[in-house]
Protein backbone atom coordinates (compact mmCIF):
# COMPACT_ATOMS: atom_id res chain seq x y z
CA UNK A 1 0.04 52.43 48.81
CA UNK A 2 2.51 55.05 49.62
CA UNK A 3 6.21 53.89 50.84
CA UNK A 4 7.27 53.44 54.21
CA UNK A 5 8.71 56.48 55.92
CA UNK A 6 12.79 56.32 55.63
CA UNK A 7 13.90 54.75 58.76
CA UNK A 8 16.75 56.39 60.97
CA UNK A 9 20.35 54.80 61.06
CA UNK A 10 19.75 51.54 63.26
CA UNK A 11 21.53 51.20 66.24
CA UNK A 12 23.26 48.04 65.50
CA UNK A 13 22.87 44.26 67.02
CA UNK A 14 27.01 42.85 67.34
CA UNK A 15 27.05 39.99 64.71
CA UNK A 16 27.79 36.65 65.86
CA UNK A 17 30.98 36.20 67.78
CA UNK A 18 34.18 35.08 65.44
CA UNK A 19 35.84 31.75 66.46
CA UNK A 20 38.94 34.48 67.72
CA UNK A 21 36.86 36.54 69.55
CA UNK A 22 36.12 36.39 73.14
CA UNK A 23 32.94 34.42 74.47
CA UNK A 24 29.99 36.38 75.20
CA UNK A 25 28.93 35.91 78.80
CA UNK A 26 25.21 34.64 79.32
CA UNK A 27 23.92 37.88 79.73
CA UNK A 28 25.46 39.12 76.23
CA UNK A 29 23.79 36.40 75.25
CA UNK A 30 20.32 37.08 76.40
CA UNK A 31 20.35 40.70 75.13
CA UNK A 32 21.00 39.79 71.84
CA UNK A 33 18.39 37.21 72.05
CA UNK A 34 15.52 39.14 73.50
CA UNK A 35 16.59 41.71 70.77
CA UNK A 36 16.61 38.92 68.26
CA UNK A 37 13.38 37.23 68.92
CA UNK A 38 11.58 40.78 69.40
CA UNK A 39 12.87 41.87 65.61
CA UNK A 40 11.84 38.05 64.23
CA UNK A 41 8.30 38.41 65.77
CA UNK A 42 7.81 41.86 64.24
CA UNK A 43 9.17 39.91 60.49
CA UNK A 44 6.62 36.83 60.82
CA UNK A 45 3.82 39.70 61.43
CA UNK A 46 5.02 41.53 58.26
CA UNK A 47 5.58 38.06 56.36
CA UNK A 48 1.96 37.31 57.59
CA UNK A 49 0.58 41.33 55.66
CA UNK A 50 2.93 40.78 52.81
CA UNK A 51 1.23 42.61 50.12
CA UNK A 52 2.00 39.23 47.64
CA UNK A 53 -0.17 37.13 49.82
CA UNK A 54 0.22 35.60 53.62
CA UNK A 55 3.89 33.80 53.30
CA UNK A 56 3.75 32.09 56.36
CA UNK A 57 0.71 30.43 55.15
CA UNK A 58 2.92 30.07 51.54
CA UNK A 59 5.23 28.09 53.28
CA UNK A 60 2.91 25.09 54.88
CA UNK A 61 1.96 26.81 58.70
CA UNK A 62 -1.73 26.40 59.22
CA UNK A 63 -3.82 29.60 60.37
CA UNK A 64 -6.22 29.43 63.37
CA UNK A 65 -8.41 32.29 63.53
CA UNK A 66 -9.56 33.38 67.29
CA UNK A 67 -12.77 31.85 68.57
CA UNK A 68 -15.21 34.94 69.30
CA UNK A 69 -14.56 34.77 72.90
CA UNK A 70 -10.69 35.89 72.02
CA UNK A 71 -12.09 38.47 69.53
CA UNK A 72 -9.12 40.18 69.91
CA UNK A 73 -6.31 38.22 69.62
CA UNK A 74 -4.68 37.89 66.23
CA UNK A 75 -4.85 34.45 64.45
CA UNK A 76 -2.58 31.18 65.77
CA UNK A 77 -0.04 30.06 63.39
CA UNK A 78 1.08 26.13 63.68
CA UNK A 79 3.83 24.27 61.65
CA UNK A 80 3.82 20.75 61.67
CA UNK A 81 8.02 19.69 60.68
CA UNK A 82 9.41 16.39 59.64
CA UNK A 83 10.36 14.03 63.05
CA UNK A 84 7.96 14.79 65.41
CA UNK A 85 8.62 18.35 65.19
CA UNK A 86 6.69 21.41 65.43
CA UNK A 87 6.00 25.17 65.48
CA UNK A 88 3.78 27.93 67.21
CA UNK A 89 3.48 31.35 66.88
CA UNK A 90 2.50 34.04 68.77
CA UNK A 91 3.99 37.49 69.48
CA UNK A 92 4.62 37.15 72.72
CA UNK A 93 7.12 34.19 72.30
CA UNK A 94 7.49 30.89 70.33
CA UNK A 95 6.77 27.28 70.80
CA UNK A 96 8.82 23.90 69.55
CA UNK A 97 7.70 20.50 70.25
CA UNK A 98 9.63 17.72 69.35
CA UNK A 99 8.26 14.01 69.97
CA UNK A 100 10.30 11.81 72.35
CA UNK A 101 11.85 15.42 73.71
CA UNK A 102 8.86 17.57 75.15
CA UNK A 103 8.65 21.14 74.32
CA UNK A 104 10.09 24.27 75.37
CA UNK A 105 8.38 28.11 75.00
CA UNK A 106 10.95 30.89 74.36
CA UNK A 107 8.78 34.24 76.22
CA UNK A 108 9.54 37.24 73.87
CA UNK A 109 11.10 39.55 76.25
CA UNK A 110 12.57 37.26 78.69
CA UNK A 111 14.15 34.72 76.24
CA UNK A 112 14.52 32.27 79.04
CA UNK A 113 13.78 28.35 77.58
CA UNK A 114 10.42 27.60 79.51
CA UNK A 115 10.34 23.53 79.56
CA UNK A 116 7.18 21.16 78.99
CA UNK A 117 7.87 17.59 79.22
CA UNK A 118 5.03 17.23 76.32
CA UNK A 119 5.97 17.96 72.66
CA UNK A 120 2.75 19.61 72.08
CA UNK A 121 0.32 22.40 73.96
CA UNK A 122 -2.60 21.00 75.91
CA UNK A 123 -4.74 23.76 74.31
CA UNK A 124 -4.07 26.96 72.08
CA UNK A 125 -2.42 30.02 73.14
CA UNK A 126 -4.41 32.68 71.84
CA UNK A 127 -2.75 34.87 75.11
CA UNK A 128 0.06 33.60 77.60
CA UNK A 129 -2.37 32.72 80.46
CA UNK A 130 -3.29 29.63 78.02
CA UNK A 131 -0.09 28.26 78.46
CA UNK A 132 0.69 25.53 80.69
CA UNK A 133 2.60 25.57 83.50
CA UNK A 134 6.29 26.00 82.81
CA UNK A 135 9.13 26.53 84.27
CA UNK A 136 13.14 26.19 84.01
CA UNK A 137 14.53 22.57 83.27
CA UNK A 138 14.75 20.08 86.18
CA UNK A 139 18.77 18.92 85.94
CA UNK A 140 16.87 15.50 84.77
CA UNK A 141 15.62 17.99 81.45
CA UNK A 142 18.42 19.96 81.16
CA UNK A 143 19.76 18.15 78.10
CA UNK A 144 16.50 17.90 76.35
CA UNK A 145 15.78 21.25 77.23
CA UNK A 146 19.00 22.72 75.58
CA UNK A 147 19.00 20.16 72.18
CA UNK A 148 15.25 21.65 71.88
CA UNK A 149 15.90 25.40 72.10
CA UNK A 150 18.73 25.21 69.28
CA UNK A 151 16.50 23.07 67.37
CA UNK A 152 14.33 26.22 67.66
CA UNK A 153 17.04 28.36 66.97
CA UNK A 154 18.19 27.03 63.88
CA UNK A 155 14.81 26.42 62.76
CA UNK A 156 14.48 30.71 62.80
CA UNK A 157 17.81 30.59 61.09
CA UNK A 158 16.69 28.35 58.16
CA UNK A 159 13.56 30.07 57.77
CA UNK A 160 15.66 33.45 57.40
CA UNK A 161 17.80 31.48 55.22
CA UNK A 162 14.35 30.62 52.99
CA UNK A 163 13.43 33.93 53.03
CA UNK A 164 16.32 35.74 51.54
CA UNK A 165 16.69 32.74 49.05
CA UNK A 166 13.11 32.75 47.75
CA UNK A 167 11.73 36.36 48.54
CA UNK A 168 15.03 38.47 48.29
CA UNK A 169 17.11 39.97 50.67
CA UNK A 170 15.76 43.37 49.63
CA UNK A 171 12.25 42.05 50.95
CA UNK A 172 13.63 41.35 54.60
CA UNK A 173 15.86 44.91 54.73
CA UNK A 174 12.13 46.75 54.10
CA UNK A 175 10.51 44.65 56.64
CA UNK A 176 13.42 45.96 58.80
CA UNK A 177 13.32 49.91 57.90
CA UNK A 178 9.71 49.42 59.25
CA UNK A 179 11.03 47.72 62.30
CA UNK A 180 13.75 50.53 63.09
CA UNK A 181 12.20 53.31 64.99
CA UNK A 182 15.87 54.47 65.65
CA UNK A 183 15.68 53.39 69.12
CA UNK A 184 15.53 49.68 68.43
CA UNK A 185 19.00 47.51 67.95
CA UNK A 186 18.33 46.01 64.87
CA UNK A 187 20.43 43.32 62.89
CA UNK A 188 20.67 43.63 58.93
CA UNK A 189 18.71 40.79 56.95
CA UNK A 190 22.12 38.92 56.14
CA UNK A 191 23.34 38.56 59.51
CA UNK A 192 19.75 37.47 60.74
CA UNK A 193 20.82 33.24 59.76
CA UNK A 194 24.23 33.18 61.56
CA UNK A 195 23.37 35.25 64.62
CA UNK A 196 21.07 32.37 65.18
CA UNK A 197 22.90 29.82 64.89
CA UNK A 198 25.27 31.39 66.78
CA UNK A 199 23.00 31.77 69.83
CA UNK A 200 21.83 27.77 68.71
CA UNK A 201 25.59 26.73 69.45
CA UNK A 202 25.69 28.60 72.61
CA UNK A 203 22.58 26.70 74.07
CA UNK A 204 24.05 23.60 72.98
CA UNK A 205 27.17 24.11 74.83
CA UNK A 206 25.10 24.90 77.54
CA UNK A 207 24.54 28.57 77.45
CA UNK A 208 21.28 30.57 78.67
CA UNK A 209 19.73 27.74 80.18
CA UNK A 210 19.86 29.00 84.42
């Protein structure tokens, strides 16, 4: 196959915040994680083509292909994790379910925690009008709200973590030059792990939920 085009100079994502530097305000925060999210969604859909064979499969999610009445919406992926705990994607945001917690959707481009008092979906979401209703956190949910989004978080930051560790960091800077259209801000491979955990530390001291 030929190579991917060369990729323009990215216009960078800040790294995460040293413990010197100033706090970023809650909406510093929710650019970087709308920009975040949106370049992790476009990696799990390259991980998903990889050339080697489907990694996210590799790595224990199970694939649900569309039912012919969703023809054309691209298959479910579902990760079942140790304590009650798991995973669904879809490129238009992410789920986490923890038992004993509930469950909370992060929407791609709003990055806004969406609570669900249930730790798992009533049915799949092949598109965002399958989801339930959701909403922000009642004060009541606020705490289970926040410990499940940086579960979430530093879930994505482990799985980066996997990535570079197993597959290379020179696998996740090509996903990347495809991702950079020169427009996009885009954060190198090796920053990908502590940006999220840095975001994960934010929600758990109470940042981004409203």
């Amino acid at each position: 196959p030929a190579s991917a085009p060369k990729a323009a100079p990215p216009a960078t994502l800040p790294s995460a915040p040293q413990a010197n530097a100033q706090t970023p305000s809650a909406d510093d925060l929710l650019r970087r994680g709308v920009d975040l999210l949106g370049q992790q969604i476009w990696c799990w859909g390259q991980d998903v083509a990889r050339a080697e064979g489907n990694w996210l499969v590799e790595v224990g999610f199970r694939r649900t292909q569309a039912p012919a009445d969703q023809e054309k919406c691209i298959s479910l992926y579902t990760l079942e994790l140790p304590e009650g705990r798991r995973v669904v994607l879809r490129g238009f945001g992410v789920f986490y379910g923890c038992d004993g917690l509930g469950g909370v959707f992060l929407p791609r481009y709003e990055f806004r925690p969406r609570y669900l008092p249930r730790a798992s979906l009533p049915r799949p979401p092949w598109t965002d009008a399958d989801l339930p209703k959701l909403g922000p956190p009642a004060d009541s949910q606020r705490e289970a709200c926040a410990a499940l989004t940086a579960g979430v978080l530093d879930w994505i930051a482990s799985y980066e973590e996997d990535v570079a560790r197993r597959l290379g960091v020179a696998y996740r800077e090509a996903t990347l030059q495809r991702w950079n259209n020169g427009r996009r801000r885009t954060l190198p491979a090796t920053d990908m792990p502590p940006a999220w955990r840095s975001l994960a530390q934010a929600v758990a001291g109470g940042g981004l939920l409203p």
